[in-house]
PDB file of N, CA and C in Angstrom:
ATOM      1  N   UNK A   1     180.866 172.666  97.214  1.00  0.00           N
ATOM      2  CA  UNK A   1     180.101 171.610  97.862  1.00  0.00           C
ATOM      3  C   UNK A   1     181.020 170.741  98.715  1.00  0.00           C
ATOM      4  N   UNK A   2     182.241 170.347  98.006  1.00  0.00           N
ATOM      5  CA  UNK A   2     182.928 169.549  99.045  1.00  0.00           C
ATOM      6  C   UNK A   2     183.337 170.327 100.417  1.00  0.00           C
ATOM      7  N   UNK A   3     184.151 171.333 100.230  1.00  0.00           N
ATOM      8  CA  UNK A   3     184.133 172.432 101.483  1.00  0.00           C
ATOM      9  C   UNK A   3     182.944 172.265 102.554  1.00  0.00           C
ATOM     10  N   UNK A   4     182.248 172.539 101.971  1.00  0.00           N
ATOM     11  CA  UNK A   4     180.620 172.340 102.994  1.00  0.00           C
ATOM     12  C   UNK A   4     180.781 170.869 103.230  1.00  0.00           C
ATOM     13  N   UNK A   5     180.474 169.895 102.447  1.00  0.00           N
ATOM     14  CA  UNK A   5     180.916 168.555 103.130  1.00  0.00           C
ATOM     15  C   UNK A   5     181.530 168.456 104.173  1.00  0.00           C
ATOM     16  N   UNK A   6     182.881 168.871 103.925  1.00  0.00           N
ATOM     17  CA  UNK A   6     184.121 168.828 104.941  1.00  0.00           C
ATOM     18  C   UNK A   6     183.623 169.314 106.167  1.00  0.00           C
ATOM     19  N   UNK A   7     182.999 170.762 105.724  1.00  0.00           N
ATOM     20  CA  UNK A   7     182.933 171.112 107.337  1.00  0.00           C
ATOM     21  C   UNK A   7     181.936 170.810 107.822  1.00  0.00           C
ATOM     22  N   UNK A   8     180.906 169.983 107.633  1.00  0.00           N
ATOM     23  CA  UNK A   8     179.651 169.488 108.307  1.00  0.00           C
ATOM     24  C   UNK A   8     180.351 168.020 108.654  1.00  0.00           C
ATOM     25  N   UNK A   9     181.539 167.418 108.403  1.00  0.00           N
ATOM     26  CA  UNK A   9     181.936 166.291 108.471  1.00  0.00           C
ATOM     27  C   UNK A   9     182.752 166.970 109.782  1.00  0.00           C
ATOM     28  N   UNK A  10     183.614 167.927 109.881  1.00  0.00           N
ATOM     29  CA  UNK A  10     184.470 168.596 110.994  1.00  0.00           C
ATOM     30  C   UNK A  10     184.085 168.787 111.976  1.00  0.00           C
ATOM     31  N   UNK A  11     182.683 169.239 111.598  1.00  0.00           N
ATOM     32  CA  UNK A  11     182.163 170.026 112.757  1.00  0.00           C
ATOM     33  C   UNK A  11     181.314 168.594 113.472  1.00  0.00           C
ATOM     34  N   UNK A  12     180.874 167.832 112.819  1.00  0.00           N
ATOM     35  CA  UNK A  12     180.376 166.614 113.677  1.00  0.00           C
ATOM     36  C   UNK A  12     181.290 165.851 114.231  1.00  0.00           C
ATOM     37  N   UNK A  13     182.390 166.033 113.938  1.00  0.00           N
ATOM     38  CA  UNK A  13     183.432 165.427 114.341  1.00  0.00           C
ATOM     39  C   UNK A  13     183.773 166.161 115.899  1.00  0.00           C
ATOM     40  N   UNK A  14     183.795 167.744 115.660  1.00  0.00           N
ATOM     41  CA  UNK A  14     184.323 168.216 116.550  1.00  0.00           C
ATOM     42  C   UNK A  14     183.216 168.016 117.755  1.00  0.00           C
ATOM     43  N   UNK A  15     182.468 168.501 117.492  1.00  0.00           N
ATOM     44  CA  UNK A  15     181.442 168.127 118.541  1.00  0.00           C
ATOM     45  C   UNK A  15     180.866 167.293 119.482  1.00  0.00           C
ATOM     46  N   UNK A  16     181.251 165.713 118.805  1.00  0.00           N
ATOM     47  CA  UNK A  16     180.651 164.380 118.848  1.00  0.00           C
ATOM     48  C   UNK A  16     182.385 163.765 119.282  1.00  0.00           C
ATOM     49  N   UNK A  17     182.188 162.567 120.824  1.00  0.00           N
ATOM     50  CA  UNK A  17     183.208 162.032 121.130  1.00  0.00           C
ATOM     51  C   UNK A  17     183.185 161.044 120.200  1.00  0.00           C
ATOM     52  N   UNK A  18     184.056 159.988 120.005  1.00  0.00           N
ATOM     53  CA  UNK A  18     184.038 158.209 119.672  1.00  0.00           C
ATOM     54  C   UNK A  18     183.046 158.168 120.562  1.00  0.00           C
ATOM     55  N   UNK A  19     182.909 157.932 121.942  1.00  0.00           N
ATOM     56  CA  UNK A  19     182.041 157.755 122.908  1.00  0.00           C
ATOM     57  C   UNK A  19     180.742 157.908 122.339  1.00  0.00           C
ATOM     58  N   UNK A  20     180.688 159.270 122.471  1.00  0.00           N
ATOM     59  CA  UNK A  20     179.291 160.094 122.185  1.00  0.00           C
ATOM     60  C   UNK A  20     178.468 159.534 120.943  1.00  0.00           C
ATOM     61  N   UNK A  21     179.248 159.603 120.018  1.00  0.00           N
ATOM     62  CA  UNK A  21     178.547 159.199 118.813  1.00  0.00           C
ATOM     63  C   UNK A  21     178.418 157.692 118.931  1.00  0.00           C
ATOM     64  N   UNK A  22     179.086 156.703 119.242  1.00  0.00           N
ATOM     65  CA  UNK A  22     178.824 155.711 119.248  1.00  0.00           C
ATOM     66  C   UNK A  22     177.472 154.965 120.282  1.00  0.00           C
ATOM     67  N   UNK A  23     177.449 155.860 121.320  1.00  0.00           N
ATOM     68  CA  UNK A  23     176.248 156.054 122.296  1.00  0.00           C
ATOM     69  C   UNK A  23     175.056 156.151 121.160  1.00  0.00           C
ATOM     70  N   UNK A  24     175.062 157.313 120.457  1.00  0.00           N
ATOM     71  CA  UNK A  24     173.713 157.676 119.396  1.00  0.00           C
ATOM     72  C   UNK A  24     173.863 156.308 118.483  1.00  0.00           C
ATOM     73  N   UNK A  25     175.289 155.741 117.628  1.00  0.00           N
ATOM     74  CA  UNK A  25     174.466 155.059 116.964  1.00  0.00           C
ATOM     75  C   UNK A  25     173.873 153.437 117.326  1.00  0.00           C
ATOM     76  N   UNK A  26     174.637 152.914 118.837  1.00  0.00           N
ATOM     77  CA  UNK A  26     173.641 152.816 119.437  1.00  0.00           C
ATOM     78  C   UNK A  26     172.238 152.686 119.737  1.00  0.00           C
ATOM     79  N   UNK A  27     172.119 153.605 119.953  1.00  0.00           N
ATOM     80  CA  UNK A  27     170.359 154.333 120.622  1.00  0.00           C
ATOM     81  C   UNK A  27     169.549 154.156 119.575  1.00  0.00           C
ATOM     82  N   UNK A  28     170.247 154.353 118.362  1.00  0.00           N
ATOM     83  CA  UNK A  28     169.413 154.655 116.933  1.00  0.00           C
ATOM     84  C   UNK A  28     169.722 153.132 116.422  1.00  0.00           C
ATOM     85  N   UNK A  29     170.537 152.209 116.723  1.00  0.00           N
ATOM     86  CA  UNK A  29     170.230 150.833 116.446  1.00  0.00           C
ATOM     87  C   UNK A  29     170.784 150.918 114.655  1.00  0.00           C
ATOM     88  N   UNK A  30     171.897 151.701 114.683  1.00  0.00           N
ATOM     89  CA  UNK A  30     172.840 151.677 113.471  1.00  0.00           C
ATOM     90  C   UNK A  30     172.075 152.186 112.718  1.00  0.00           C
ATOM     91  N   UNK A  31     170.773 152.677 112.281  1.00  0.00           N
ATOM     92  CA  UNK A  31     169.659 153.110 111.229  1.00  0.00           C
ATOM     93  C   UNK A  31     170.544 155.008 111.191  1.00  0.00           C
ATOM     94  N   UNK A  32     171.224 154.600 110.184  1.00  0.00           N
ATOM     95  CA  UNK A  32     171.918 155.929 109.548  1.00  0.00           C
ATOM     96  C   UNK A  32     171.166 157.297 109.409  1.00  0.00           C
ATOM     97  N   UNK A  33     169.827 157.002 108.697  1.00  0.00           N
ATOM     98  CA  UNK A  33     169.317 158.129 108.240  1.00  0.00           C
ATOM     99  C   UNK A  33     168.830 158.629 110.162  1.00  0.00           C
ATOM    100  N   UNK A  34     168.176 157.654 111.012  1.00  0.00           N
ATOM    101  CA  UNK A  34     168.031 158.267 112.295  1.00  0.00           C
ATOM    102  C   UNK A  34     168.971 158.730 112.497  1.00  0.00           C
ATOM    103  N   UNK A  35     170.478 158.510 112.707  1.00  0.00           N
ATOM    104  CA  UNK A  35     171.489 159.500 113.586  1.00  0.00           C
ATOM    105  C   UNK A  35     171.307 160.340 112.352  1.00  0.00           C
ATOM    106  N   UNK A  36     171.939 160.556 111.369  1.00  0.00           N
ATOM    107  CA  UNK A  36     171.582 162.234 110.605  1.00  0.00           C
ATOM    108  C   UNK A  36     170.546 163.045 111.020  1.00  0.00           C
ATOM    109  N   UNK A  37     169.366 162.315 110.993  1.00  0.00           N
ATOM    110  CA  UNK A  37     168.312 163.552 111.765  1.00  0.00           C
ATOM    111  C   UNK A  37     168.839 164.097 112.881  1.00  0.00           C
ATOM    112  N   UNK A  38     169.038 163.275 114.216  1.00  0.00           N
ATOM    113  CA  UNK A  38     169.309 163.531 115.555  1.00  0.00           C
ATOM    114  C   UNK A  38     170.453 164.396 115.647  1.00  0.00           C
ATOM    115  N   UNK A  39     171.576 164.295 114.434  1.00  0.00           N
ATOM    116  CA  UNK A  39     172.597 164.962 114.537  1.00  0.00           C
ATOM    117  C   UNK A  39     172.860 165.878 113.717  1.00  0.00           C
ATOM    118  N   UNK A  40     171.609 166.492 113.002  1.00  0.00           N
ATOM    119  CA  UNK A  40     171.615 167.336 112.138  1.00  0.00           C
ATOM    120  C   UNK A  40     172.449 167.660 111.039  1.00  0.00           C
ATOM    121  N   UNK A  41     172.667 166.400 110.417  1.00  0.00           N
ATOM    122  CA  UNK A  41     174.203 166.316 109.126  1.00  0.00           C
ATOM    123  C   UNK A  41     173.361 165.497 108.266  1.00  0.00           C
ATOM    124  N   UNK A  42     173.955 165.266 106.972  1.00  0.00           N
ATOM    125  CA  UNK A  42     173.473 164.339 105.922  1.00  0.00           C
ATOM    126  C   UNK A  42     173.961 163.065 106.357  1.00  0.00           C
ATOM    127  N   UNK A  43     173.468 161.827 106.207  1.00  0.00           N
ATOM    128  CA  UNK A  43     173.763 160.740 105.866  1.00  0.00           C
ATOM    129  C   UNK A  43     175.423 160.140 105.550  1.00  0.00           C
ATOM    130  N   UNK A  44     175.654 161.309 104.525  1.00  0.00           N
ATOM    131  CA  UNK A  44     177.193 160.552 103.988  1.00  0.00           C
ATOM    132  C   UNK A  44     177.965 161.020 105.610  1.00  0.00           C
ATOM    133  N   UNK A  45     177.932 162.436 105.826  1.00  0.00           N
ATOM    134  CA  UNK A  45     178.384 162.309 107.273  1.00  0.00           C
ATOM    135  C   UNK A  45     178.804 161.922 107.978  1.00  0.00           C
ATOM    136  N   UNK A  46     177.318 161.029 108.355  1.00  0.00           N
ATOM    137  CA  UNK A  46     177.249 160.218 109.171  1.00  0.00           C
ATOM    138  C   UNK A  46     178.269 158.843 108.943  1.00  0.00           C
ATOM    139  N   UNK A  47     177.864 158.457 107.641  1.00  0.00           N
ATOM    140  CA  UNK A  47     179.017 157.362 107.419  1.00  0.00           C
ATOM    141  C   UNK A  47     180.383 157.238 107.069  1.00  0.00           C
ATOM    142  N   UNK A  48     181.129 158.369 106.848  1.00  0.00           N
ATOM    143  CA  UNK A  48     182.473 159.253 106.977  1.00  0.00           C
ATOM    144  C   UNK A  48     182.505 159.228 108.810  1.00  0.00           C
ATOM    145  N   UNK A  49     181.606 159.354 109.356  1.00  0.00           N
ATOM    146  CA  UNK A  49     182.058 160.044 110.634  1.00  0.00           C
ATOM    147  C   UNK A  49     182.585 158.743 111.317  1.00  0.00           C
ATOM    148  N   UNK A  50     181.712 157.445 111.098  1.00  0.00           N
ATOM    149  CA  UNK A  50     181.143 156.158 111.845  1.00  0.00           C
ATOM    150  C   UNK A  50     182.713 155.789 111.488  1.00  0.00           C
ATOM    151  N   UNK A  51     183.569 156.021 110.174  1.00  0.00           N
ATOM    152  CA  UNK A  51     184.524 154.919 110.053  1.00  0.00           C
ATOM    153  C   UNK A  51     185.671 155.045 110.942  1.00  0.00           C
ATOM    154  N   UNK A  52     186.124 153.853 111.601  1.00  0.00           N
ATOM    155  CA  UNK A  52     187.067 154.436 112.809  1.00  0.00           C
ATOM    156  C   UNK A  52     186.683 154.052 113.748  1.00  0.00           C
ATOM    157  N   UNK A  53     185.737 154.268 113.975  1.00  0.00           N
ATOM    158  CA  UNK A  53     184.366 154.081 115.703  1.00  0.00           C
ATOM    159  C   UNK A  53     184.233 152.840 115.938  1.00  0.00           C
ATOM    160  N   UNK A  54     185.031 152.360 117.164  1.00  0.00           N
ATOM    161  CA  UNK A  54     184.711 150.932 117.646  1.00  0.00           C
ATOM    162  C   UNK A  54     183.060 150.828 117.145  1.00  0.00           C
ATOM    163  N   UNK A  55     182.673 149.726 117.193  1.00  0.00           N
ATOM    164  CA  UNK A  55     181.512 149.231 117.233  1.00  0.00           C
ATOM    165  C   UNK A  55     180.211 149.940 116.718  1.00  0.00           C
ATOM    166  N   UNK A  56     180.593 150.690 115.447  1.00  0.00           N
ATOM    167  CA  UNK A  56     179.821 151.508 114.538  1.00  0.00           C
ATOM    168  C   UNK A  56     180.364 150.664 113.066  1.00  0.00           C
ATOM    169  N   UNK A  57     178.977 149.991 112.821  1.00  0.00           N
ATOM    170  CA  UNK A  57     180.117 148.761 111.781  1.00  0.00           C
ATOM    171  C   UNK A  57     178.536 148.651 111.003  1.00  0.00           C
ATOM    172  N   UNK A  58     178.832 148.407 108.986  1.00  0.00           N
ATOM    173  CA  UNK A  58     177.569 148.139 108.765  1.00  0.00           C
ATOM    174  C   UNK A  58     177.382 146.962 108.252  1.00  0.00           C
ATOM    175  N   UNK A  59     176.081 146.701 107.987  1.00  0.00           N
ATOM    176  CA  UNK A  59     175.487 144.721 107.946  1.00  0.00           C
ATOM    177  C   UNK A  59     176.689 144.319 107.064  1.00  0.00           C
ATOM    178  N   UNK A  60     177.056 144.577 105.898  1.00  0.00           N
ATOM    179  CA  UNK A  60     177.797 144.175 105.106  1.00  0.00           C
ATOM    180  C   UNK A  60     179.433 144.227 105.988  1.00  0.00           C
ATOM    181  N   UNK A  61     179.046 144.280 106.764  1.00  0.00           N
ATOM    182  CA  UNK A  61     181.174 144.643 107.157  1.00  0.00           C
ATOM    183  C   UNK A  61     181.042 143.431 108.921  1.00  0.00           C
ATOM    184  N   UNK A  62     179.848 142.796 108.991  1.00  0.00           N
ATOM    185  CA  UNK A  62     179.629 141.812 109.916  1.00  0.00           C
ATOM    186  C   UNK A  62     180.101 140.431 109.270  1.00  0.00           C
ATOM    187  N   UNK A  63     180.799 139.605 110.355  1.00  0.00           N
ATOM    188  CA  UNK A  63     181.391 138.762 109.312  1.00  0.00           C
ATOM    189  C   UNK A  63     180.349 137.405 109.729  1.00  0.00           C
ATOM    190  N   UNK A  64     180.080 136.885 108.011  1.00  0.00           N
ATOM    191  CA  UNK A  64     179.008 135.306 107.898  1.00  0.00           C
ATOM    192  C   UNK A  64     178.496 135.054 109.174  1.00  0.00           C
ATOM    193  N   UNK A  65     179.983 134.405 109.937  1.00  0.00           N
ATOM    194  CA  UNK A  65     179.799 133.657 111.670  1.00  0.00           C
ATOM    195  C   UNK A  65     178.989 134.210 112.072  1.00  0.00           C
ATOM    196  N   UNK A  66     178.933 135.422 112.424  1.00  0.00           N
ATOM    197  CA  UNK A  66     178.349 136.325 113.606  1.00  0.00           C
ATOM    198  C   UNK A  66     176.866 136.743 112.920  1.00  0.00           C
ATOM    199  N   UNK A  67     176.531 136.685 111.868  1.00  0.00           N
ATOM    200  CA  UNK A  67     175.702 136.997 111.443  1.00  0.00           C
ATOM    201  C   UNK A  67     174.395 135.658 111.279  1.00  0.00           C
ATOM    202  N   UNK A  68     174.893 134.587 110.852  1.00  0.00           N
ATOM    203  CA  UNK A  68     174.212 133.538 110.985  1.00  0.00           C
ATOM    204  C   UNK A  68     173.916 132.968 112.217  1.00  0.00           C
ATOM    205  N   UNK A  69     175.093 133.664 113.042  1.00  0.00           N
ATOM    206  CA  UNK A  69     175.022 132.808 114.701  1.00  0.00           C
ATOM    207  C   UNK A  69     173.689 133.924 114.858  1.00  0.00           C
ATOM    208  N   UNK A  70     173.713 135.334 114.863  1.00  0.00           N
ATOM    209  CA  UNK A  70     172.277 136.353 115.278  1.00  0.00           C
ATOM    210  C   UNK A  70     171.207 135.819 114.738  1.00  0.00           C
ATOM    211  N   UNK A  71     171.115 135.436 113.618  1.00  0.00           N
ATOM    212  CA  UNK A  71     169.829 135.394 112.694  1.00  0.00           C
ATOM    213  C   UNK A  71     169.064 134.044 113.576  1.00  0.00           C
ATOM    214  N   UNK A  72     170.087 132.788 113.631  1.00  0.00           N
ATOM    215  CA  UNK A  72     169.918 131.622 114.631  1.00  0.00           C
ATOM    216  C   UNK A  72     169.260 131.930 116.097  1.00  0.00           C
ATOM    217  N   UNK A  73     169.482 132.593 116.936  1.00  0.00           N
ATOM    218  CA  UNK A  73     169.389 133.055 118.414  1.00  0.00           C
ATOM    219  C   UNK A  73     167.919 134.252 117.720  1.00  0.00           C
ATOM    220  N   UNK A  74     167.948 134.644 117.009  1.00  0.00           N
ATOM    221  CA  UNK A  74     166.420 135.465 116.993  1.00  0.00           C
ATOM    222  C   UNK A  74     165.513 134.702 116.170  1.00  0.00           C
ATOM    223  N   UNK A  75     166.006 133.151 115.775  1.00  0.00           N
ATOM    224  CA  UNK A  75     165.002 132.634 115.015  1.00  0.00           C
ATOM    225  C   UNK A  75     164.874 132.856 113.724  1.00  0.00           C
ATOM    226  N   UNK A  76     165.396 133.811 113.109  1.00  0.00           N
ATOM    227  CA  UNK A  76     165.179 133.925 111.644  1.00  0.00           C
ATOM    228  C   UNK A  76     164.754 135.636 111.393  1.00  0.00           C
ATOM    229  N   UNK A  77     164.669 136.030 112.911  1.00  0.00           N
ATOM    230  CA  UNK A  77     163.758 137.099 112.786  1.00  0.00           C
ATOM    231  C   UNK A  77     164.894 138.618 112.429  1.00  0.00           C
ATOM    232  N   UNK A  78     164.784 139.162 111.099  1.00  0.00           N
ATOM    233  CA  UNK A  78     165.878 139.676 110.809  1.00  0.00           C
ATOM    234  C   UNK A  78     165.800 141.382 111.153  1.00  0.00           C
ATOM    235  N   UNK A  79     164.785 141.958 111.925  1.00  0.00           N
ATOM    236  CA  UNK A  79     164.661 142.738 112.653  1.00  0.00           C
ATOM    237  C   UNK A  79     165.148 142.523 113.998  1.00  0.00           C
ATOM    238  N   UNK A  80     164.881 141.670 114.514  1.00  0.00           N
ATOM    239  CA  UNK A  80     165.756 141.478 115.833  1.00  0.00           C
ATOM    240  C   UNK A  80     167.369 140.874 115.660  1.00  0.00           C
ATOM    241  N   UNK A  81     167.562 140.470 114.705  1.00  0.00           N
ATOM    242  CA  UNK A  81     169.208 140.246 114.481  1.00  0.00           C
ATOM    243  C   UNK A  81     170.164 141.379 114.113  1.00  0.00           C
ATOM    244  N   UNK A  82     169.364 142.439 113.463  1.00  0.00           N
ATOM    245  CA  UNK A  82     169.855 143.411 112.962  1.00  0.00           C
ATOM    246  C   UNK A  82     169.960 144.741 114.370  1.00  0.00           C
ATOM    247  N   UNK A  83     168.798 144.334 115.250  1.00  0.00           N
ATOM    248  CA  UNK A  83     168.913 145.079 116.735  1.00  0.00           C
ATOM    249  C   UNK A  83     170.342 144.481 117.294  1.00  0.00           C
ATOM    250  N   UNK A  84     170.162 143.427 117.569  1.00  0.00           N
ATOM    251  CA  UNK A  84     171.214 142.563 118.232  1.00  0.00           C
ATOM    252  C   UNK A  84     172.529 142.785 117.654  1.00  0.00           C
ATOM    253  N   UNK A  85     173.230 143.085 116.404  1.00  0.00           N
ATOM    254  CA  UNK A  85     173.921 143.271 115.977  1.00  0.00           C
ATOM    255  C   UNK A  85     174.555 144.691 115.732  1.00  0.00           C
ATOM    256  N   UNK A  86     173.769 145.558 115.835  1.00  0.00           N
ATOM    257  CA  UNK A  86     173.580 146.974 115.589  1.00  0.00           C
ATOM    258  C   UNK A  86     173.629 147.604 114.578  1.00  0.00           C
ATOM    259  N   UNK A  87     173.015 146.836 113.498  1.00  0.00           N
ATOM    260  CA  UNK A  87     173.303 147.315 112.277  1.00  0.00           C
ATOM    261  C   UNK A  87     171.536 148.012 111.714  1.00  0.00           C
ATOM    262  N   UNK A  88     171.317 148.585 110.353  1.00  0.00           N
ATOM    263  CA  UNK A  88     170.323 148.814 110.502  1.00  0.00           C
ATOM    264  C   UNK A  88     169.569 147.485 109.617  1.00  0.00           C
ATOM    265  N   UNK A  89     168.502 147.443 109.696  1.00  0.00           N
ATOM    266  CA  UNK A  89     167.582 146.378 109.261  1.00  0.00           C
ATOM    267  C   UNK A  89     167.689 146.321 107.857  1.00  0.00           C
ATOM    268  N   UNK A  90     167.493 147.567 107.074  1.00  0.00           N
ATOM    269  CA  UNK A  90     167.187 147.523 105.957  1.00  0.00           C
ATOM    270  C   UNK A  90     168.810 147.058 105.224  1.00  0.00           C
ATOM    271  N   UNK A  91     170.136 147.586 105.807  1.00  0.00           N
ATOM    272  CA  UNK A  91     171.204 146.957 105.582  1.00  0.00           C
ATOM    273  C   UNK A  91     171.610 145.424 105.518  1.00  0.00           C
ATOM    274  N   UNK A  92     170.796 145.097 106.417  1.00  0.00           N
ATOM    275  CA  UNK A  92     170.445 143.452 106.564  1.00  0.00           C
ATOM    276  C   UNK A  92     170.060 142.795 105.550  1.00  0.00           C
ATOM    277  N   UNK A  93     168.537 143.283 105.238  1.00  0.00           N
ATOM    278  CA  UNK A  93     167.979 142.593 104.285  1.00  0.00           C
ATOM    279  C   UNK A  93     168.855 143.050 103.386  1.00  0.00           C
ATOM    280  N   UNK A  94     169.492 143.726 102.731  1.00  0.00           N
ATOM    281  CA  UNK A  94     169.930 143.977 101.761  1.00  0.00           C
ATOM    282  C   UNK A  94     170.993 142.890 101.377  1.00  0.00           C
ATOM    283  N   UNK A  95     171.844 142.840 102.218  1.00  0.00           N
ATOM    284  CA  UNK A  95     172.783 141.733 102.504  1.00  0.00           C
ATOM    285  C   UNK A  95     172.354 140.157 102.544  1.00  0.00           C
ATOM    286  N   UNK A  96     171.278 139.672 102.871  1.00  0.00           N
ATOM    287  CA  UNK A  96     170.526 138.488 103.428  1.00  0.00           C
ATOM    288  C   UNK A  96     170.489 138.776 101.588  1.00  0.00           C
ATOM    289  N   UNK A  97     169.849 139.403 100.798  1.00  0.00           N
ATOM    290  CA  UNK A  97     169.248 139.022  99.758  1.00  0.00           C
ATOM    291  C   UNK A  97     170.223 139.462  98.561  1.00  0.00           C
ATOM    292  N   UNK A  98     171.448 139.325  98.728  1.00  0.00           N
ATOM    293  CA  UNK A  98     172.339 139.667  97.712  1.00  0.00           C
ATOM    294  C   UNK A  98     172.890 138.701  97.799  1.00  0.00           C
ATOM    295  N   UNK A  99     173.563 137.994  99.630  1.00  0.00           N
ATOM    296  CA  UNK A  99     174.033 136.683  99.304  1.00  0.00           C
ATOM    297  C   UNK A  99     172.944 135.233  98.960  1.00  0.00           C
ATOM    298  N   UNK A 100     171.834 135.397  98.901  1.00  0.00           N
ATOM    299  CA  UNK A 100     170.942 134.208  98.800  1.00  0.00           C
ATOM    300  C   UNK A 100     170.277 133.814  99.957  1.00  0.00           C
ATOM    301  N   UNK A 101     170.514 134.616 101.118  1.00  0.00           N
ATOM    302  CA  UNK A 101     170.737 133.717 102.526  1.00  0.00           C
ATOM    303  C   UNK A 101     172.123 133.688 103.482  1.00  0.00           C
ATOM    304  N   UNK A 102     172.108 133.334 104.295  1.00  0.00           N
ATOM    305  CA  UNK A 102     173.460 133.496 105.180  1.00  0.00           C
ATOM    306  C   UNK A 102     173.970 131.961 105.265  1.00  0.00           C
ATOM    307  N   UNK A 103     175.040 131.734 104.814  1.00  0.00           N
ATOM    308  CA  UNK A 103     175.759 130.407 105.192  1.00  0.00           C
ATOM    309  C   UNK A 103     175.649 130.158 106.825  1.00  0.00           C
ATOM    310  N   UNK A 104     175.175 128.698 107.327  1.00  0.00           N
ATOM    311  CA  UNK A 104     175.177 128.390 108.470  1.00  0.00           C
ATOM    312  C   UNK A 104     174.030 128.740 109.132  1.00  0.00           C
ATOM    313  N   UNK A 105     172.849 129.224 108.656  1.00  0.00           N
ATOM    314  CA  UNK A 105     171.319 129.658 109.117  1.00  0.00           C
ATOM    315  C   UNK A 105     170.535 128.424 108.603  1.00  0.00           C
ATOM    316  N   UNK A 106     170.550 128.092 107.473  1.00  0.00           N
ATOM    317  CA  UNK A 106     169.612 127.108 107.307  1.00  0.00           C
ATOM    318  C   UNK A 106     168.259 127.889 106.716  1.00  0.00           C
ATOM    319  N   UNK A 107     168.711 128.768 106.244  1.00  0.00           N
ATOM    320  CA  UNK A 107     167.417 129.618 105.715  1.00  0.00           C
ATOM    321  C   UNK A 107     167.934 130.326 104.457  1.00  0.00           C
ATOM    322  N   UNK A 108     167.531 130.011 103.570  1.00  0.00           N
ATOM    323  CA  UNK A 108     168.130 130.791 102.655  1.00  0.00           C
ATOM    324  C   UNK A 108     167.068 131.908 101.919  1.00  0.00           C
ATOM    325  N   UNK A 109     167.425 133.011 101.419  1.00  0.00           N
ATOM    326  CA  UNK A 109     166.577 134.153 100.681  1.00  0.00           C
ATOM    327  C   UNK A 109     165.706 134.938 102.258  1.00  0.00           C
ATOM    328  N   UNK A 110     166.383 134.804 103.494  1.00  0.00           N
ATOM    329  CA  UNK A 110     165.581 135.469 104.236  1.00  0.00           C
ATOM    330  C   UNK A 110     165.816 136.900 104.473  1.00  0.00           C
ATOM    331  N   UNK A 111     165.125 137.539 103.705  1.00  0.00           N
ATOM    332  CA  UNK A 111     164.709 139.129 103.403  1.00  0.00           C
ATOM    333  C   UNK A 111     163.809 139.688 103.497  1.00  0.00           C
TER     334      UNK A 111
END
């Protein structure tokens, strides 16, 4: 199984620029399980592949500032902060509701 891992991790590798892939996750608005479909690999893959990749980063690895400054500028609205940020949504809420809320939003438990 790991072998097969590896080489579905290789071969997306080989195939896919920094560029390229970062274009898809992108397009797909950081939502993991979308680039696995589009790129025909599992999930873990995908997130083996992402580490490294300018600006392929997930909700949890966004730091407080930047995250409370998004949530602020979309209003609270944590589908559009999570666009704006490029992370996926459901990573968001996940994060929004583990820390209580985001320091510096003024909103706390928004999930």
């Amino acid at each position: 199984i790991a072998s097969f891992s590896r080489a579905l991790t290789e071969g997306l590798s080989a195939q896919q620029s920094d560029a390229e892939f970062h274009a898809i996750w992108v397009e797909e608005c950081g939502e993991v399980t979308a680039i696995a479909r589009r790129l025909g690999v599992s999930r873990n893959a995908v997130y083996r592949r992402r580490r490294g990749v300018e600006g392929c980063r997930l909700a949890r690895e966004v730091p407080d500032a930047e995250l409370a400054a998004a949530l602020r500028e979309c209003n609270g609205d944590v589908a559009a902060a999570a666009r704006s940020l490029i992370v996926s949504i459901a990573g968001l809420r996940a994060r929004i509701g583990e820390n209580g809320g985001i320091r510096g939003t003024g909103d706390r438990g928004v999930a």
